[in-house]
Structures are given as structure tokens and as C-alpha cells.
C-alpha atoms as a PDB file:
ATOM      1  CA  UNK A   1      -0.618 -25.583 -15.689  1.00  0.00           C
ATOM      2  CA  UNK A   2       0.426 -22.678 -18.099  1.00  0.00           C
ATOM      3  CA  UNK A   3      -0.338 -19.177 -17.332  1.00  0.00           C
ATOM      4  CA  UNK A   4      -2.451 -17.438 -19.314  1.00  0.00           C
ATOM      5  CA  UNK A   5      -1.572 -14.378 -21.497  1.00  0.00           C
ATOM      6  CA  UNK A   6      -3.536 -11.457 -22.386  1.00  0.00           C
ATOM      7  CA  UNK A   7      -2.838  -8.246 -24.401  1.00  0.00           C
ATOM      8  CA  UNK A   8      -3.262  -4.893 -22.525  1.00  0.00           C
ATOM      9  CA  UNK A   9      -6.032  -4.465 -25.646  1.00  0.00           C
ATOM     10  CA  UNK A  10      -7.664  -7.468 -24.641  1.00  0.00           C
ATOM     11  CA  UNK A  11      -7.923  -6.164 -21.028  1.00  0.00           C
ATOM     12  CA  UNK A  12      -9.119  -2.685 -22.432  1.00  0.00           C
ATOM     13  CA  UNK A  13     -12.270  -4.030 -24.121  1.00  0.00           C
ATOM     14  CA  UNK A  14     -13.055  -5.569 -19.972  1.00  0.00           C
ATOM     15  CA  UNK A  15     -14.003  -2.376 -18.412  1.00  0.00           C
ATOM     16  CA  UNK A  16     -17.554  -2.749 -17.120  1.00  0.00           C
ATOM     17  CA  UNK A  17     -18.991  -3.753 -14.143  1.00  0.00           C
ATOM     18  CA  UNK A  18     -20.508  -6.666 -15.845  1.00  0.00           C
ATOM     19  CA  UNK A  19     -16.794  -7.543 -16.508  1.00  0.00           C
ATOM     20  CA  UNK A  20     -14.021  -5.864 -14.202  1.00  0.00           C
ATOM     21  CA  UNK A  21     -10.678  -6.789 -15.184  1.00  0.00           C
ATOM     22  CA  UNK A  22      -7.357  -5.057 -14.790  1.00  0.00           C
ATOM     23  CA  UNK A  23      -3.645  -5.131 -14.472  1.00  0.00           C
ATOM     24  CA  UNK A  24      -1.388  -4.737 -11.686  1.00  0.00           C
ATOM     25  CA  UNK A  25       2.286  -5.629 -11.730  1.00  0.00           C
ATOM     26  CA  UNK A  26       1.763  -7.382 -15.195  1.00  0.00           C
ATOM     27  CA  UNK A  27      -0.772  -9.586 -13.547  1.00  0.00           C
ATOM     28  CA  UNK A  28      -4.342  -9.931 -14.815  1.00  0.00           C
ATOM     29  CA  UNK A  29      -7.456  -9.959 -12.210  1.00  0.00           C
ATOM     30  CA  UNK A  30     -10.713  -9.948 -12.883  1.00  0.00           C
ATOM     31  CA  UNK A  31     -13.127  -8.953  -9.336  1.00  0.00           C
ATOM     32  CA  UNK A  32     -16.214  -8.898 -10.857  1.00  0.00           C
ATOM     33  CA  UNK A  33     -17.239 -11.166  -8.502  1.00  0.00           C
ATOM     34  CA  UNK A  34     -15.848  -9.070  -5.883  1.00  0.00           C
ATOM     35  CA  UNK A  35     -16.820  -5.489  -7.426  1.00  0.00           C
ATOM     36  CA  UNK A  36     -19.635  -5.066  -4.815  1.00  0.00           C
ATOM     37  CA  UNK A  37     -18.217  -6.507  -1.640  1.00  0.00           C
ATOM     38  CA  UNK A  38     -14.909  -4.044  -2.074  1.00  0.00           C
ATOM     39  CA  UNK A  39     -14.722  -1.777   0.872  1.00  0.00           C
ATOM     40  CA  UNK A  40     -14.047   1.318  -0.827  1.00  0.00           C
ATOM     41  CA  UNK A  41     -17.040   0.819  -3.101  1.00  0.00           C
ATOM     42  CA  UNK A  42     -17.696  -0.882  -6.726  1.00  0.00           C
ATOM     43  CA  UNK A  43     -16.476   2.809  -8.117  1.00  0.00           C
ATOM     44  CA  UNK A  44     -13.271   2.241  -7.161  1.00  0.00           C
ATOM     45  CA  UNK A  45     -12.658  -0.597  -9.184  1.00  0.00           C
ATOM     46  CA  UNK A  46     -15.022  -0.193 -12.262  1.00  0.00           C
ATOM     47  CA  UNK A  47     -12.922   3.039 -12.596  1.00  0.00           C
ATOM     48  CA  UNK A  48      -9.697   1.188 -13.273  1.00  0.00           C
ATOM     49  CA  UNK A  49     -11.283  -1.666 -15.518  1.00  0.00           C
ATOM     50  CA  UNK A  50      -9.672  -2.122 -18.600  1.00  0.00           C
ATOM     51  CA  UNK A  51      -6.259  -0.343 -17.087  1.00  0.00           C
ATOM     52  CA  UNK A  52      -3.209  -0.929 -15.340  1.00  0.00           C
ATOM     53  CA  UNK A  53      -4.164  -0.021 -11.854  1.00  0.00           C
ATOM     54  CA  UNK A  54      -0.782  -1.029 -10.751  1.00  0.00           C
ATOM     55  CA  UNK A  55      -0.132   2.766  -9.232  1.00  0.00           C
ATOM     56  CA  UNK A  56      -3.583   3.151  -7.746  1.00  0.00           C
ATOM     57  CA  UNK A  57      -3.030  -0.181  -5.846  1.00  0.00           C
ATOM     58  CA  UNK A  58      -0.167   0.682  -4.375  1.00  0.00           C
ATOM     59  CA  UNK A  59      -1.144   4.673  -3.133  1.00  0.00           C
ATOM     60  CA  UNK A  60      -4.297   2.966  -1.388  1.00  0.00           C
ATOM     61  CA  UNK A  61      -2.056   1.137   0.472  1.00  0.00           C
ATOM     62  CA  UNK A  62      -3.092  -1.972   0.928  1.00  0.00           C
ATOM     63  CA  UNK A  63      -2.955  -4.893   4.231  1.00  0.00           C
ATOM     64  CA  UNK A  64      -1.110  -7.904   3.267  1.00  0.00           C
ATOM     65  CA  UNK A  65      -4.529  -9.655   3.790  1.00  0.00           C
ATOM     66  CA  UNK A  66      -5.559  -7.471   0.956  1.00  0.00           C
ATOM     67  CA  UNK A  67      -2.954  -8.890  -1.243  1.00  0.00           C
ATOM     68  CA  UNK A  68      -3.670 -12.468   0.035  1.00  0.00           C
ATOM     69  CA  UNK A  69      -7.163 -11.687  -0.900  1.00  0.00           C
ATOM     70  CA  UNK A  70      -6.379 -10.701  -4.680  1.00  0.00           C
ATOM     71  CA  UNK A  71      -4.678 -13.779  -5.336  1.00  0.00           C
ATOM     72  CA  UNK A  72      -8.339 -15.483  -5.647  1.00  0.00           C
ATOM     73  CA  UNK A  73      -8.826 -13.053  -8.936  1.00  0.00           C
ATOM     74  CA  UNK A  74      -5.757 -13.332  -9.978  1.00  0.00           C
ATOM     75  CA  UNK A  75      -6.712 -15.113 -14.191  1.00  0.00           C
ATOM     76  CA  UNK A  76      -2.875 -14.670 -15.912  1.00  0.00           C
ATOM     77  CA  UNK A  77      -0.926 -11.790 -16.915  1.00  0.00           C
ATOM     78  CA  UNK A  78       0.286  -9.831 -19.634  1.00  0.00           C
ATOM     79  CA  UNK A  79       2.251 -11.055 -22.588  1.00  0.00           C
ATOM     80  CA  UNK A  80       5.629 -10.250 -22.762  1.00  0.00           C
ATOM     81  CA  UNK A  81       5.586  -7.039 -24.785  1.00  0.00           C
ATOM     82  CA  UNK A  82       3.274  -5.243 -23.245  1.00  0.00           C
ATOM     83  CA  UNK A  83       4.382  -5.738 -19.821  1.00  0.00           C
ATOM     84  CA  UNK A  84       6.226  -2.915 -18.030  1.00  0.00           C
ATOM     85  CA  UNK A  85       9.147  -2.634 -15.662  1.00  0.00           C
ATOM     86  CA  UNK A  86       7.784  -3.196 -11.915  1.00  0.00           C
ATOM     87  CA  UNK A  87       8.880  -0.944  -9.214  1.00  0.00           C
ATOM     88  CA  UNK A  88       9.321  -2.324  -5.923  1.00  0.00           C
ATOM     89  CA  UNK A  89       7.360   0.215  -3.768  1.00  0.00           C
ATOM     90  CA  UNK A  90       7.433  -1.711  -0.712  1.00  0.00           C
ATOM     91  CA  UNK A  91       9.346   0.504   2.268  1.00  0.00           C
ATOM     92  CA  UNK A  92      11.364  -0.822   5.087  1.00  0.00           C
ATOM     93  CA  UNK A  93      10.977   0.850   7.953  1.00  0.00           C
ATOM     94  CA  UNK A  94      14.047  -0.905  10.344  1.00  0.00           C
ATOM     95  CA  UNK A  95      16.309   2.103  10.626  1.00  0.00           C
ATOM     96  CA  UNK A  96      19.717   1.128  11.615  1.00  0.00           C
ATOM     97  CA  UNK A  97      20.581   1.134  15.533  1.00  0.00           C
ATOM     98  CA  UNK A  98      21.999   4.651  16.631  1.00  0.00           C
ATOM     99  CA  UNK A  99      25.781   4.074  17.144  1.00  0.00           C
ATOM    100  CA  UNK A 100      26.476   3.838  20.959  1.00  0.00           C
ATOM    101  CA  UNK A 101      27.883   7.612  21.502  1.00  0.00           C
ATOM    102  CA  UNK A 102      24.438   8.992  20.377  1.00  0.00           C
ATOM    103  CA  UNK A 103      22.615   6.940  22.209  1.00  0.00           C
ATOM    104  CA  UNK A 104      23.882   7.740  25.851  1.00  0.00           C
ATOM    105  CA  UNK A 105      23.956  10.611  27.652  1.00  0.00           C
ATOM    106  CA  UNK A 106      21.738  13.054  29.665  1.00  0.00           C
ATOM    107  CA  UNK A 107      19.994  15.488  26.512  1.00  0.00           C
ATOM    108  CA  UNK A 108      19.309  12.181  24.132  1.00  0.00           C
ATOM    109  CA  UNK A 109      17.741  10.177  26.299  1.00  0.00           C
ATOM    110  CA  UNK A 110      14.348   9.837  28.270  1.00  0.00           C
ATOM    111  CA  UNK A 111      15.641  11.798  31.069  1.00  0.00           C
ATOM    112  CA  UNK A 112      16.333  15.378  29.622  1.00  0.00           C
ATOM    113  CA  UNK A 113      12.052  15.561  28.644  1.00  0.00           C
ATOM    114  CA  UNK A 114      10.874  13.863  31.522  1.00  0.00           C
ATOM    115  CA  UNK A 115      13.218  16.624  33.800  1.00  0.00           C
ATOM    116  CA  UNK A 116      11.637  19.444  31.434  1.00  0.00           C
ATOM    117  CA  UNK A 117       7.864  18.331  31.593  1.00  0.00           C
ATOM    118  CA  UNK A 118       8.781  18.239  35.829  1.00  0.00           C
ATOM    119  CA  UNK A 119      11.008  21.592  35.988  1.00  0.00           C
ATOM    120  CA  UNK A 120       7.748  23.271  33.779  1.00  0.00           C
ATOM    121  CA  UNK A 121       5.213  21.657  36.004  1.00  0.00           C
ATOM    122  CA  UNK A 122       6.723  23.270  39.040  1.00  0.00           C
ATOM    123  CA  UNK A 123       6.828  26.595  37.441  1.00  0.00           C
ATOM    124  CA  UNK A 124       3.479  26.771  36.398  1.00  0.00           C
ATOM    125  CA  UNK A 125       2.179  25.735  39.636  1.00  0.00           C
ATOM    126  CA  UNK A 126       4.434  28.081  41.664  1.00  0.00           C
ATOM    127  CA  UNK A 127       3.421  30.912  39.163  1.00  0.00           C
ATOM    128  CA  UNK A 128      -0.688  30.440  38.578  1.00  0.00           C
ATOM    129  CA  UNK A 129      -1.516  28.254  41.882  1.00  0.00           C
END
């Protein structure tokens, strides 16, 4: 089955809540369907009818069941000229492994705050008990 194509004027002349269609990532939804069961409220999305509401998507940060979700309303996407370049905004949060010398030793581990929080504990009770 061939995808179908709209013109970012076509999707300008959906902007109402009878008709709630917009773009994001060069892909066409239209949630009208879903305007009033979205959990930030219908606002939210008649505000970015018509538009590319690629940006907004993305700030609100989204669940992955949110993006399984938008599939359902997912109707085509944007002919070639008017589609724009897509920035992967996705962020990966595996920081590399902390070479070995960093990783050992008395101040950079567990030990040094645990010894603090007791050494301070003592204090105050010797001092204000």
C-alpha cells in the first residue's frame, strides 16, 4: 500500500478541533479522534493543528508507549519538498565505565562518605548530647 502525501498547506487548512492534524518528523497524524482523551488536555493539541509539532513533541517528552500509541493516527506524510531535515533528539544515557585507576581507592568509593556521615555523627552527638 502507498503512503500518502500531503503538502504542509494542505495540513495548514486542518487546524480545528473538528479536524486535528499535524506533522511530526515529516509524518502526518490526525488525533481528532483522540483530541479529548489526551492527557495533557484537547488544548494541547488543537494548538499545534495545522503545524509541525515535531519540536513540541519531543520537549514534552514522551513514553515509548506514547509513541506506540501515535502510530494508530499516523495517515501519511509530507511530500518530498516540504519535508525538513530530522534531528535525532533521542539521548543515550550509558556513560562509558570509569577506567579501573578511578574507580578504586579509599576517597572514590562508598567508603570515604559512609566514614564522613559516621565521623560527623559522632561529633554531633559528643558535642549537643
Amino acid at each position: 500500500m502507498e503512503t500518502k502525501k500531503f503538502t504542509r498547506k494542505e495540513i495548514a487548512e486542518r487546524d480545528t478541533k473538528a479536524e486535528t492534524v499535524f506533522v511530526i518528523a515529516n509524518k502526518v497524524y490526525d488525533v481528532t479522534k483522540f483530541v479529548d482523551d489526551h492527557p495533557g488536555g484537547h488544548e494541547i493539541l488543537v494548538n499545534v493543528a495545522g503545524k509541525d509539532a515535531s519540536e513540541q513533541f519531543e520537549d514534552a517528552g514522551h513514553s515509548l508507549d506514547a509513541k506506540e500509541l501515535m502510530q494508530k493516527y499516523y495517515i501519511g506524510e509530507l511530500v518530498e519538498q516540504d519535508k525538513r531535515q530530522v534531528i535525532d533528539r533521542n539521548v543515550n544515557w550509558n556513560l562509558p565505565p570509569l577506567p579501573e585507576e578511578s574507580a578504586s581507592g579509599f576517597f572514590s568509593s562508598w567508603k570515604f562518605p559512609a566514614a564522613l556521615g559516621l565521623v560527623l555523627t559522632l561529633l554531633y552527638t559528643y558535642l549537643f548530647g
